[in-house]
N, C-alpha and C. Protein backbone atom coordinates (compact mmCIF):
# COMPACT_ATOMS: atom_id res chain seq x y z
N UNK A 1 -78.39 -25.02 36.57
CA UNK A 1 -77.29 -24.15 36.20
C UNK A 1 -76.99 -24.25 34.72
N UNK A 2 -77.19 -25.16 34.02
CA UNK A 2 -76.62 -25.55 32.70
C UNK A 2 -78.12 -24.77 32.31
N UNK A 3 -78.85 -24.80 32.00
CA UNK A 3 -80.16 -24.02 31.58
C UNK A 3 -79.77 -22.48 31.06
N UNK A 4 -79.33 -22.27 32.87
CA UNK A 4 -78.92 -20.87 33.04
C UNK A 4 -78.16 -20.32 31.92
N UNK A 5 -76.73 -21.10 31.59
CA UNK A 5 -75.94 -21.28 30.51
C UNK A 5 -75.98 -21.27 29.74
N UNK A 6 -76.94 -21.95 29.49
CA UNK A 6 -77.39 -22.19 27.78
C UNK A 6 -78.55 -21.07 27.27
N UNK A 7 -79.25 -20.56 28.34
CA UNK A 7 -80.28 -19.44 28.11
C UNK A 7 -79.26 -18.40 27.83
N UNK A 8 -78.15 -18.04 28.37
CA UNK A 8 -76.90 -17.18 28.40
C UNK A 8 -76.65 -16.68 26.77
N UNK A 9 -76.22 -17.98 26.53
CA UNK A 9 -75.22 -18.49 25.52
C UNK A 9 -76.65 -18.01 24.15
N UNK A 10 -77.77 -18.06 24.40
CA UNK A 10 -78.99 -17.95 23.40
C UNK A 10 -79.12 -16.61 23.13
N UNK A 11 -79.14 -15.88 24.11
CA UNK A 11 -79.34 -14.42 24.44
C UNK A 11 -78.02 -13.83 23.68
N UNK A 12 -76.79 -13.79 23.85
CA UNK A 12 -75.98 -13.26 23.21
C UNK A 12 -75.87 -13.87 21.29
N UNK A 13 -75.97 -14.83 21.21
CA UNK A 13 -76.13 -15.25 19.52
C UNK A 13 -77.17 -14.16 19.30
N UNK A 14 -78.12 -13.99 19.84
CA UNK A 14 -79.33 -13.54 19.68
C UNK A 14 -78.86 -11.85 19.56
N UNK A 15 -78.42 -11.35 20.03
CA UNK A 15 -77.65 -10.05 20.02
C UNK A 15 -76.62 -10.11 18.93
N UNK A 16 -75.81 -10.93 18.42
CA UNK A 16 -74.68 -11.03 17.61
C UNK A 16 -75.42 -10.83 16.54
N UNK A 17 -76.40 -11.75 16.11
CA UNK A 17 -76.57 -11.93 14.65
C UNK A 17 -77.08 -10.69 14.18
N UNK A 18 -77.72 -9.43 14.16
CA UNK A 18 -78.20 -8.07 13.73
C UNK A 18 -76.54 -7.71 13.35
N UNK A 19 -76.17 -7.61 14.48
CA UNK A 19 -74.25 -7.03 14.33
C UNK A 19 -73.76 -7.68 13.43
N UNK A 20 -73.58 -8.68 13.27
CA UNK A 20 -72.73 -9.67 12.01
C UNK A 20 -73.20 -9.42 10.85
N UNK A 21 -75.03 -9.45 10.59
CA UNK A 21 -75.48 -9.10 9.58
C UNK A 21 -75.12 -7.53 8.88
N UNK A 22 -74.77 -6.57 9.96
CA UNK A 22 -73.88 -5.29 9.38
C UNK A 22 -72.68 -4.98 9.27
N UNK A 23 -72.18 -6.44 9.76
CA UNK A 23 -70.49 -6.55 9.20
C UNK A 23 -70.48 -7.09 8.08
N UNK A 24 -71.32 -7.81 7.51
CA UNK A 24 -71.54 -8.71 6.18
C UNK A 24 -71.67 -7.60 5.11
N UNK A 25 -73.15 -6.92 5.28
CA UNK A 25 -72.94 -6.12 4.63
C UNK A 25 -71.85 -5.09 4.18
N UNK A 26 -71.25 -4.72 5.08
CA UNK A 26 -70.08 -3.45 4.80
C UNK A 26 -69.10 -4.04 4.15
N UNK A 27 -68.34 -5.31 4.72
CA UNK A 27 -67.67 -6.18 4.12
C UNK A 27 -67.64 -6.75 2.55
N UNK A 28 -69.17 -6.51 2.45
CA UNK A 28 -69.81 -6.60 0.83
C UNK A 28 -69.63 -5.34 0.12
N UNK A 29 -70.27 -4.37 0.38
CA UNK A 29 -69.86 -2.80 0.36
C UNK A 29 -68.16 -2.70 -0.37
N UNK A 30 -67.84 -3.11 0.78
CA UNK A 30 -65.82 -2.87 0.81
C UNK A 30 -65.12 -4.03 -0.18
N UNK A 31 -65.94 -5.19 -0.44
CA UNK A 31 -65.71 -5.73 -1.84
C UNK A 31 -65.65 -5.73 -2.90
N UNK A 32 -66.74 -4.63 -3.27
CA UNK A 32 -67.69 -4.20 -4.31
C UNK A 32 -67.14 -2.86 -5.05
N UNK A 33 -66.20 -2.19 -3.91
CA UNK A 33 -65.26 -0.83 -4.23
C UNK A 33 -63.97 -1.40 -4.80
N UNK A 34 -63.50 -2.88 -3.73
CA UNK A 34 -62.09 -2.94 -4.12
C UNK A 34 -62.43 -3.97 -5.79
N UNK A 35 -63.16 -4.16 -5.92
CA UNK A 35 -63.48 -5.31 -7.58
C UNK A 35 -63.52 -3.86 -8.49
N UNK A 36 -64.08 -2.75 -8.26
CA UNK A 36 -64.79 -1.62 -8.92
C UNK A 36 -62.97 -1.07 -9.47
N UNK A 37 -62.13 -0.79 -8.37
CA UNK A 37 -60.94 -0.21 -8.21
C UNK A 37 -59.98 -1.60 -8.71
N UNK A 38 -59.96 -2.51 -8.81
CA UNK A 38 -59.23 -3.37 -8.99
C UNK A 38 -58.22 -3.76 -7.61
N UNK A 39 -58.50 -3.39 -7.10
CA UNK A 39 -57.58 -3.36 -5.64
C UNK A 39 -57.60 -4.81 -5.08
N UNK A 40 -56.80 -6.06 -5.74
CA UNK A 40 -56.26 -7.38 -5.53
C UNK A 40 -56.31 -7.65 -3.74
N UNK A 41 -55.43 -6.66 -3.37
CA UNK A 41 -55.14 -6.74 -2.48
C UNK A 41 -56.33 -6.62 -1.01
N UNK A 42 -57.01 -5.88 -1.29
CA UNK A 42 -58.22 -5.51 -0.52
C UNK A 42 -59.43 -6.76 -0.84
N UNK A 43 -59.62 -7.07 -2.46
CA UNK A 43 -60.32 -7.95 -2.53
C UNK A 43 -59.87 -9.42 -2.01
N UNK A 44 -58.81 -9.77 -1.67
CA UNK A 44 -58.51 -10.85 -0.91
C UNK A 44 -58.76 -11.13 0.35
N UNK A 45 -58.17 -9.68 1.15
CA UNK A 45 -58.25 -9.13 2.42
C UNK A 45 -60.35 -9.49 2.64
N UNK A 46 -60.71 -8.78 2.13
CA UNK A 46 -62.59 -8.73 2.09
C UNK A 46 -63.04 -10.24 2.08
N UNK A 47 -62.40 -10.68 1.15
CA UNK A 47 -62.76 -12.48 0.70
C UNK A 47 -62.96 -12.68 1.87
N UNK A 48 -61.25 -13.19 2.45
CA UNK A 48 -61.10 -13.93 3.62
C UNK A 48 -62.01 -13.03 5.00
N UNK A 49 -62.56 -11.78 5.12
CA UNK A 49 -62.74 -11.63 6.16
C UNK A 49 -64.22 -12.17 6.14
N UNK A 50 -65.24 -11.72 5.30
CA UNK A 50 -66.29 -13.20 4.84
C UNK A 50 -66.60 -14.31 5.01
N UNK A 51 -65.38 -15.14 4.74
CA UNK A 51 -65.32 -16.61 5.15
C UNK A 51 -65.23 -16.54 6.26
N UNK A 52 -64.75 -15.54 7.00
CA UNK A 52 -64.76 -15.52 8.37
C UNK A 52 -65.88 -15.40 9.27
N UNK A 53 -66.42 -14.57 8.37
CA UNK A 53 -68.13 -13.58 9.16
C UNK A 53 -69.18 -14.88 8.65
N UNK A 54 -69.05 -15.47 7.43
CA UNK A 54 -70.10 -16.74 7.30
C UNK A 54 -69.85 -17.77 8.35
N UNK A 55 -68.44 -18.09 8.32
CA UNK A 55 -68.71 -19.74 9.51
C UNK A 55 -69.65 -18.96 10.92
N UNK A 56 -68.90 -17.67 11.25
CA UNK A 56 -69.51 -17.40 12.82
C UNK A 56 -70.95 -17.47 12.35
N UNK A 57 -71.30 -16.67 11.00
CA UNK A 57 -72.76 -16.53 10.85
C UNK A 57 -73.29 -18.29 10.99
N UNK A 58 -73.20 -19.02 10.75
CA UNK A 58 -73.48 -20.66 10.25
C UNK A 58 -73.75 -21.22 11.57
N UNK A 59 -72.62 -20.81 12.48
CA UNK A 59 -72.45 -21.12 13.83
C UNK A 59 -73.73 -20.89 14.71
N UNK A 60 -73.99 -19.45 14.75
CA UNK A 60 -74.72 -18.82 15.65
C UNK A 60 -76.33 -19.50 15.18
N UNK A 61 -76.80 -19.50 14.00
CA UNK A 61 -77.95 -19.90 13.40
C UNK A 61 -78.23 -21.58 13.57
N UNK A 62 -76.95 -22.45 13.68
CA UNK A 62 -77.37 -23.92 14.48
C UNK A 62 -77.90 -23.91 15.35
């Protein structure tokens, strides 16, 4: 049963990481407008959502 689980748990990382990799990007995208625009507020917002999308990315790739 734990196999089962863990084959589970492989299969979905395995599905995530394509998806995350096109949240990264856009997220980069949407950084790259608010630095362009000066938009403080958005570029903080973008920062932190990053740090967010790297740990899961860091996660899934252990």
């Amino acid at each position: 049963m734990d196999q089962v689980i863990a084959a589970m748990k492989r299969r979905d990382s395995e599905e995530r990481i394509p998806v995350l990799r096109l949240e990264l990007d856009y997220e980069l995208a949407t950084l790259y407008d608010a630095m362009q625009a000066k938009d403080q507020s958005q570029m903080k917002h973008s920062t932190e959502r990053l740090k967010q999308l790297r740990r899961e990315m860091l996660l899934l790739e252990a």
